[in-house]
N, C-alpha and C. Protein backbone atom coordinates (compact mmCIF):
# COMPACT_ATOMS: atom_id res chain seq x y z
N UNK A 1 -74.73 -73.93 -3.59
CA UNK A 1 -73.76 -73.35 -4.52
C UNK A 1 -72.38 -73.27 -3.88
N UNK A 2 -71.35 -73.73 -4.91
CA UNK A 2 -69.65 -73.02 -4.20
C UNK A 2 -69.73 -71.69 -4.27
N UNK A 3 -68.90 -71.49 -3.54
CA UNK A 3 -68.87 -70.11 -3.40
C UNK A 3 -66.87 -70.09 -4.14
N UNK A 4 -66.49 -69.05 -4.69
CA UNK A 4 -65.33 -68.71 -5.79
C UNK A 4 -64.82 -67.70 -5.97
N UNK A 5 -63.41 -67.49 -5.12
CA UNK A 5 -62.80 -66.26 -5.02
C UNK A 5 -61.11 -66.21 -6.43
N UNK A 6 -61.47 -65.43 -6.86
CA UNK A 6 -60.37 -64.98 -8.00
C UNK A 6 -59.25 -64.68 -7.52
N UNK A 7 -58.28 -64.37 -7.84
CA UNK A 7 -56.95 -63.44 -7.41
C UNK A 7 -55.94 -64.16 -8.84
N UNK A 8 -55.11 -63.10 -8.75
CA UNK A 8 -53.65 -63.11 -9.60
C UNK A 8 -54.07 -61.84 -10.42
N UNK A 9 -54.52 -61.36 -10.70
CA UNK A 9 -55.02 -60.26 -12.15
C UNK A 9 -54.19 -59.21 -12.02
N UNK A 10 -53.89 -58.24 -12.52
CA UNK A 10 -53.17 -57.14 -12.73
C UNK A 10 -52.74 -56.15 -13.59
N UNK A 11 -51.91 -55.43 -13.94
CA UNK A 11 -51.76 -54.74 -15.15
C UNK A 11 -50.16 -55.66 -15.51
N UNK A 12 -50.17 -55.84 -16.80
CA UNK A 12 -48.74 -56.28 -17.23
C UNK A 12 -48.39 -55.65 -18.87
N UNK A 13 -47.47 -55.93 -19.07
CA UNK A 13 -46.66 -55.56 -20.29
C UNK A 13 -46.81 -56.78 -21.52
N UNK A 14 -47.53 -55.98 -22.75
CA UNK A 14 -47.28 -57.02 -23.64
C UNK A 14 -46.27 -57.67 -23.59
N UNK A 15 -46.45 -59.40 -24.11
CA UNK A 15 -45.48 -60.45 -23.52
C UNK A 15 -45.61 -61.34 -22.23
N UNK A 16 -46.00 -60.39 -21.55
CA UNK A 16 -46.00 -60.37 -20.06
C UNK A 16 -46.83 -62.30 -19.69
N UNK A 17 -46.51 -62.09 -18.41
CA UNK A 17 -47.11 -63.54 -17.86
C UNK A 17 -47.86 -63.51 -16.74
N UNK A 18 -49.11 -63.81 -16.28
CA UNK A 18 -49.71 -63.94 -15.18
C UNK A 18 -50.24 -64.97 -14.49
N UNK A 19 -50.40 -65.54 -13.42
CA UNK A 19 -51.01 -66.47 -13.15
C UNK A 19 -51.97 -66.28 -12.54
N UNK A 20 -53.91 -67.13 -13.12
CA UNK A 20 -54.69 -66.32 -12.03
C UNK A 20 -54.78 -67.76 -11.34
N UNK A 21 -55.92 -67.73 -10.09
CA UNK A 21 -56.46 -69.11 -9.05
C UNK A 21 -57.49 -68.64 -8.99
N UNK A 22 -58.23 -69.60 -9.04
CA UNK A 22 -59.45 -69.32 -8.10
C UNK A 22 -59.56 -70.32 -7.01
N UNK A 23 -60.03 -70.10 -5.83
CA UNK A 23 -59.99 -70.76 -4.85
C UNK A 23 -61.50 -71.04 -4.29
N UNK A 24 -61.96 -72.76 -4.30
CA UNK A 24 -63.72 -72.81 -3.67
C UNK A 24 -63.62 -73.33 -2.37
N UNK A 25 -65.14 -72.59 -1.38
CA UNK A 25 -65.08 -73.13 -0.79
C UNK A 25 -65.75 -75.09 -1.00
N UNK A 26 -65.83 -75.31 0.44
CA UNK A 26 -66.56 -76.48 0.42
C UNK A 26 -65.34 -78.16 0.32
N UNK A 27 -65.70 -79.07 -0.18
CA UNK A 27 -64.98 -80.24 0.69
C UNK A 27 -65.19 -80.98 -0.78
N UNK A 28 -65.93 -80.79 -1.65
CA UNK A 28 -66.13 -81.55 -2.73
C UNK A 28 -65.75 -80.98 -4.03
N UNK A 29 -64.57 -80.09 -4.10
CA UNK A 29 -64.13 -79.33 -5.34
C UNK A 29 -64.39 -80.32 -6.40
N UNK A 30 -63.86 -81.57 -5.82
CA UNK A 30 -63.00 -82.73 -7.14
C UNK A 30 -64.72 -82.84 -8.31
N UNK A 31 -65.83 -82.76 -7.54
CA UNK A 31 -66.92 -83.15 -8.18
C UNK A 31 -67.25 -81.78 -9.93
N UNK A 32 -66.72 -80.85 -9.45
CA UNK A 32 -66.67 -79.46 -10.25
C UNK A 32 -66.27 -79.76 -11.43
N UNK A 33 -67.04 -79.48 -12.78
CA UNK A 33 -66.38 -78.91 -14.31
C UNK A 33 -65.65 -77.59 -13.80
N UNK A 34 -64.57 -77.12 -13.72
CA UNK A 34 -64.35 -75.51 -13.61
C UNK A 34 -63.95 -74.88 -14.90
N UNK A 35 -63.74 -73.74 -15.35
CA UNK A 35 -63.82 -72.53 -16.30
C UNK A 35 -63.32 -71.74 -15.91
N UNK A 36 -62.49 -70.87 -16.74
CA UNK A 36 -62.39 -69.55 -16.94
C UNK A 36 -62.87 -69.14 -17.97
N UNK A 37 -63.25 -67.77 -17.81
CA UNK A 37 -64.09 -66.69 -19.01
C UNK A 37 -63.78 -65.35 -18.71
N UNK A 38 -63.75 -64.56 -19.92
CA UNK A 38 -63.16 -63.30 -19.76
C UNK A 38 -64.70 -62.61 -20.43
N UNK A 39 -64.53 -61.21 -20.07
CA UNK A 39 -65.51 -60.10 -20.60
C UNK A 39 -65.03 -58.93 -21.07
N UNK A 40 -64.98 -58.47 -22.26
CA UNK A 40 -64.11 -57.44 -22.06
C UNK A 40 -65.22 -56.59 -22.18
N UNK A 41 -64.78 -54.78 -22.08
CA UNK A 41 -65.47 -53.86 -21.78
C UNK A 41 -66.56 -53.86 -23.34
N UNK A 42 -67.73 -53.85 -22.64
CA UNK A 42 -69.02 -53.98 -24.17
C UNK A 42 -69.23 -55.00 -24.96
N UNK A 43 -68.34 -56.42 -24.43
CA UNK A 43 -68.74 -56.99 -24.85
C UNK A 43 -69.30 -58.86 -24.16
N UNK A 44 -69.68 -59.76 -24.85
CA UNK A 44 -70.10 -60.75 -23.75
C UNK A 44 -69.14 -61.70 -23.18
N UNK A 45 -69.70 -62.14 -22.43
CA UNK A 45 -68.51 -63.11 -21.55
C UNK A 45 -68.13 -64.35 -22.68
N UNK A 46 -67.18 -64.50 -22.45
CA UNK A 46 -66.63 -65.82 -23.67
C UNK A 46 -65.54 -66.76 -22.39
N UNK A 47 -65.68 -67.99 -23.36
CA UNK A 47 -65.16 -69.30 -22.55
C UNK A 47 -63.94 -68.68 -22.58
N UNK A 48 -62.56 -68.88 -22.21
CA UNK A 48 -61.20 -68.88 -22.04
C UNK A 48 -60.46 -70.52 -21.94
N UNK A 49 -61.17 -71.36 -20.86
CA UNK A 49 -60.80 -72.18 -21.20
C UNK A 49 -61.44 -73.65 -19.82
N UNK A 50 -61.70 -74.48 -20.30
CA UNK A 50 -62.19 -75.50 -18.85
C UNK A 50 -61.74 -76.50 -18.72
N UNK A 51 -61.60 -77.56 -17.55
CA UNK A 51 -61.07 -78.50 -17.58
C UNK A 51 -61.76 -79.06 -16.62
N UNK A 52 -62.39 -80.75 -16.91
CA UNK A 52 -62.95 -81.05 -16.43
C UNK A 52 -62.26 -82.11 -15.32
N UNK A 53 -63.68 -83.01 -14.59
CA UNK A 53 -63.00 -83.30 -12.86
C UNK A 53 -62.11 -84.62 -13.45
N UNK A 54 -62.16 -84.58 -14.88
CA UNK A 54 -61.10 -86.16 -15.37
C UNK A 54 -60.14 -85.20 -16.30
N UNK A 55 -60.05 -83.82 -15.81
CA UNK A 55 -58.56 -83.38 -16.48
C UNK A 55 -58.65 -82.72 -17.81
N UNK A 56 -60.19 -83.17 -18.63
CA UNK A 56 -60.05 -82.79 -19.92
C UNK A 56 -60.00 -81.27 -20.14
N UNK A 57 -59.27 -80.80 -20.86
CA UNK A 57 -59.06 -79.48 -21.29
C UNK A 57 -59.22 -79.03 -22.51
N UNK A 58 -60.10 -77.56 -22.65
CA UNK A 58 -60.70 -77.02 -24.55
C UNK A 58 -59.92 -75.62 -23.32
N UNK A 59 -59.56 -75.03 -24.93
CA UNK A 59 -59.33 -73.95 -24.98
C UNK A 59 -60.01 -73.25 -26.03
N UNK A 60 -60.00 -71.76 -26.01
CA UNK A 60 -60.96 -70.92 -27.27
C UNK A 60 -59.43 -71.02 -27.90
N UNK A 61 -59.70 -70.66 -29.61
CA UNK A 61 -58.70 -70.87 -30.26
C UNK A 61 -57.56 -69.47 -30.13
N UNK A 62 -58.01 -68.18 -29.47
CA UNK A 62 -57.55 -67.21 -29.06
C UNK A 62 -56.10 -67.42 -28.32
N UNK A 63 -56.47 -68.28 -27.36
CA UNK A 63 -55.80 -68.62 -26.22
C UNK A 63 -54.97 -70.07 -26.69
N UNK A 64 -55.06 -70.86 -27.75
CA UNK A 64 -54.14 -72.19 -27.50
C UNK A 64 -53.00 -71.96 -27.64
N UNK A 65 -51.89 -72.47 -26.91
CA UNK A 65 -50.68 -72.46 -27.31
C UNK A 65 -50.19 -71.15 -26.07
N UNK A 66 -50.69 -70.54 -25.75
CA UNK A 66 -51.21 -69.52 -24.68
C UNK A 66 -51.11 -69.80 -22.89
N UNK A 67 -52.34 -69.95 -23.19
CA UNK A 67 -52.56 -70.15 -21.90
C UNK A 67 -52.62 -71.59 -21.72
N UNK A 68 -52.60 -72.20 -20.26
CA UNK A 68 -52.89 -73.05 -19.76
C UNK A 68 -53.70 -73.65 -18.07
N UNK A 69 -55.21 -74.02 -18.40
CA UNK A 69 -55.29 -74.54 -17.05
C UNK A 69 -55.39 -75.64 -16.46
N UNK A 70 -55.03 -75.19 -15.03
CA UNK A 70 -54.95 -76.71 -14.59
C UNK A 70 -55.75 -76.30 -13.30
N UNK A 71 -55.66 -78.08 -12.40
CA UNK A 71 -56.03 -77.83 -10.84
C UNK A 71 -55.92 -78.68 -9.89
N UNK A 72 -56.06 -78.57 -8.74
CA UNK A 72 -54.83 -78.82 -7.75
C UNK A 72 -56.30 -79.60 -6.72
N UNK A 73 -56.69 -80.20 -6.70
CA UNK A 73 -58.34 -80.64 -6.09
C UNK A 73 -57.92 -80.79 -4.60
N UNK A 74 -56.69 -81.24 -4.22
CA UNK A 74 -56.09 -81.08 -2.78
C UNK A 74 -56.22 -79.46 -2.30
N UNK A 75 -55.87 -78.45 -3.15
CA UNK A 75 -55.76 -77.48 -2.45
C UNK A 75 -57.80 -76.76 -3.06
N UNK A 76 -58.49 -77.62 -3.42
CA UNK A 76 -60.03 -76.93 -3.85
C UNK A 76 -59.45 -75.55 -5.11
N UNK A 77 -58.59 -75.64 -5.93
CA UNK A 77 -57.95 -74.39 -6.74
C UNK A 77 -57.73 -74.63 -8.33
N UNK A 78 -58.41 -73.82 -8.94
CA UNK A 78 -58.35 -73.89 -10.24
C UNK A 78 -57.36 -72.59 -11.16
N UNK A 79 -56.25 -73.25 -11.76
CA UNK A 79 -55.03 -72.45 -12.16
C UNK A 79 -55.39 -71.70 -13.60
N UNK A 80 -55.36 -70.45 -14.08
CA UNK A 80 -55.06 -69.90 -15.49
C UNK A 80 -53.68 -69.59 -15.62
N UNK A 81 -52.55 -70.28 -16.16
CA UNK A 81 -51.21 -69.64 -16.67
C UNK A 81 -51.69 -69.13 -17.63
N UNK A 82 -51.29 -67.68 -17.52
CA UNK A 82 -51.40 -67.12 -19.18
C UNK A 82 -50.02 -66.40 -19.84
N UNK A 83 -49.50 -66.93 -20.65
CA UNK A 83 -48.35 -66.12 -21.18
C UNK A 83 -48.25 -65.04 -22.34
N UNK A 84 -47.83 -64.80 -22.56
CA UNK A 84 -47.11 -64.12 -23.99
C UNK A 84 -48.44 -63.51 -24.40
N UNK A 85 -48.41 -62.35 -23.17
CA UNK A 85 -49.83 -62.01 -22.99
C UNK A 85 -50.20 -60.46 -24.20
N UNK A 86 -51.39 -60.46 -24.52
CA UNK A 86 -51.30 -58.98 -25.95
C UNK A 86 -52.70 -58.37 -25.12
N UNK A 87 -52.88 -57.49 -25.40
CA UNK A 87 -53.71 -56.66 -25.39
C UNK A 87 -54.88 -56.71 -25.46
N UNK A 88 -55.55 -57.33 -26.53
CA UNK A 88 -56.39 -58.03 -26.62
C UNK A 88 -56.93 -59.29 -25.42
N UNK A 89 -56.15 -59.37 -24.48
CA UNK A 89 -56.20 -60.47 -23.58
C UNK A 89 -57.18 -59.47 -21.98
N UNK A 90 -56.87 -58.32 -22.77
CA UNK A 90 -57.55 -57.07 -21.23
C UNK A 90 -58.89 -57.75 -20.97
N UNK A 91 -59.28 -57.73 -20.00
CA UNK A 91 -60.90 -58.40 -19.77
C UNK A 91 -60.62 -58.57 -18.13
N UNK A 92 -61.82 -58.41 -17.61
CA UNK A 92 -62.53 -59.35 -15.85
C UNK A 92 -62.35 -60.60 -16.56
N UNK A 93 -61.38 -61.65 -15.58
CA UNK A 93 -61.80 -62.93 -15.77
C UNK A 93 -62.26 -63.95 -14.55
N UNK A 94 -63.36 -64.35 -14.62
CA UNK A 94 -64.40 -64.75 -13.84
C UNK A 94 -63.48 -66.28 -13.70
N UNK A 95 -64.11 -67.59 -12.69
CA UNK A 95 -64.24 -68.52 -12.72
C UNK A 95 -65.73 -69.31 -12.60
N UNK A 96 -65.49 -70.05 -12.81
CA UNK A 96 -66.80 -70.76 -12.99
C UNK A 96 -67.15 -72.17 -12.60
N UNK A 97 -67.82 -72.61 -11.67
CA UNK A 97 -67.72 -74.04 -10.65
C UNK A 97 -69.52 -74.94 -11.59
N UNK A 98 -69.18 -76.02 -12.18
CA UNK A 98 -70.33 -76.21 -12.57
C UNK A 98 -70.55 -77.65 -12.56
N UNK A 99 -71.80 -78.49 -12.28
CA UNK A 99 -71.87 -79.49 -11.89
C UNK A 99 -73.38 -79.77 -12.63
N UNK A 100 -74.17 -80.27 -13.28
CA UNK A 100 -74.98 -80.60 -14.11
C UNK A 100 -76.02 -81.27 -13.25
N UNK A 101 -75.56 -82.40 -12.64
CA UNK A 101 -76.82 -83.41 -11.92
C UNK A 101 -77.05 -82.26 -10.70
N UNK A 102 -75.80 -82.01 -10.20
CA UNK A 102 -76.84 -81.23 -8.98
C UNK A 102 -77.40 -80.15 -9.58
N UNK A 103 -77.20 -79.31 -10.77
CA UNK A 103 -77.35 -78.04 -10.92
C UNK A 103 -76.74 -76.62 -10.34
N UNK A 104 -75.48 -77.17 -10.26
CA UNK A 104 -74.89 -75.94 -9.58
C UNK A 104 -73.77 -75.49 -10.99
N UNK A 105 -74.48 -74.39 -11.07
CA UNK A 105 -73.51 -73.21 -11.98
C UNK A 105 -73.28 -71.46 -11.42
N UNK A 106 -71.86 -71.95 -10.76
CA UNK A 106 -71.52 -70.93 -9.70
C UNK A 106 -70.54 -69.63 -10.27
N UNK A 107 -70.26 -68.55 -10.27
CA UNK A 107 -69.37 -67.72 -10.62
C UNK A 107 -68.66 -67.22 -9.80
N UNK A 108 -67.28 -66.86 -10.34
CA UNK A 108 -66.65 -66.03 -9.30
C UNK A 108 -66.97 -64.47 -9.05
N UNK A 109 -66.46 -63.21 -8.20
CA UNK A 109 -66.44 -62.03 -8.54
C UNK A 109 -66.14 -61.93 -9.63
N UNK A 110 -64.56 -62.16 -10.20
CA UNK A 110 -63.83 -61.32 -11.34
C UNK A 110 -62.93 -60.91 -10.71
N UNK A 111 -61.85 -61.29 -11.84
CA UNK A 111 -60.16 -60.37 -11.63
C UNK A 111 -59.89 -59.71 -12.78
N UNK A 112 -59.17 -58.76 -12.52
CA UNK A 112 -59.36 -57.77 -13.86
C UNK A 112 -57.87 -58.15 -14.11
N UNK A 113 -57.12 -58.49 -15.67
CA UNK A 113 -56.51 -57.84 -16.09
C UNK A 113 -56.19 -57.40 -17.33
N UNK A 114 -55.24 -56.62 -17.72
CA UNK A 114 -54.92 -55.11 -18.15
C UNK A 114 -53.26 -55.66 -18.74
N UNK A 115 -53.30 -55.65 -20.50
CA UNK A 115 -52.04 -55.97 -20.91
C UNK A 115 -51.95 -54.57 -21.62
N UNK A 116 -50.84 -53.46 -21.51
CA UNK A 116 -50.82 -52.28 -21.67
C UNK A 116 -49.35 -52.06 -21.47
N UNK A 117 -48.87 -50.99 -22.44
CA UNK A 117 -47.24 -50.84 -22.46
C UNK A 117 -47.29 -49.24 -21.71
């Protein structure tokens, strides 16, 4: 399994803009589907958004026009820009490292954030 550390999360101001990363270990990122997914409090984890190791990108319809991810396979790092951020956007958002033939479906801790005036 990769192993998948989060960071960027925080509290911000409706409107507001954040950027999260997740960062894997290991030497073979480029092979990874990666994901983001949010949870908010009581309820289940939902996609946010993935992009696969040829670039393709779905977003939930919540988020289009929104957010955007990308990733950087030189630095093993998978990007969430999220902008013109509401309230509704509050949730842990996890990453997610997933690979089918080998069977690796890996998660991150979680970064929390918090859109609040």
């Amino acid at each position: 399994q990769v192993q998948l550390v989060e960071s960027g999360g925080g509290l911000v101001q409706p409107g507001g803009s954040l950027r999260l990363s997740c960062a894997a270990s290991g030497s073979n990122f480029f092979i990874y589907d990666m994901g983001w997914y949010h949870q908010a409090p009581g309820k289940q984890r939902e996609l946010v958004a993935t992009i696969t190791t040829g670039g393709r990108t779905i977003y939930a319809d919540s988020v289009k026009g929104r957010f955007t991810i990308s990733r950087d396979n030189a630095r093993n790092t998978v990007y969430l820009q999220m902008n013109s951020l509401k309230p509704e956007d509050t949730a842990i958002y996890y990453c997610n490292a997933r690979q089918n033939v080998l069977k690796i479906n890996s998660w991150g801790q979680g970064t929390q954030v918090t859109v609040s005036s």
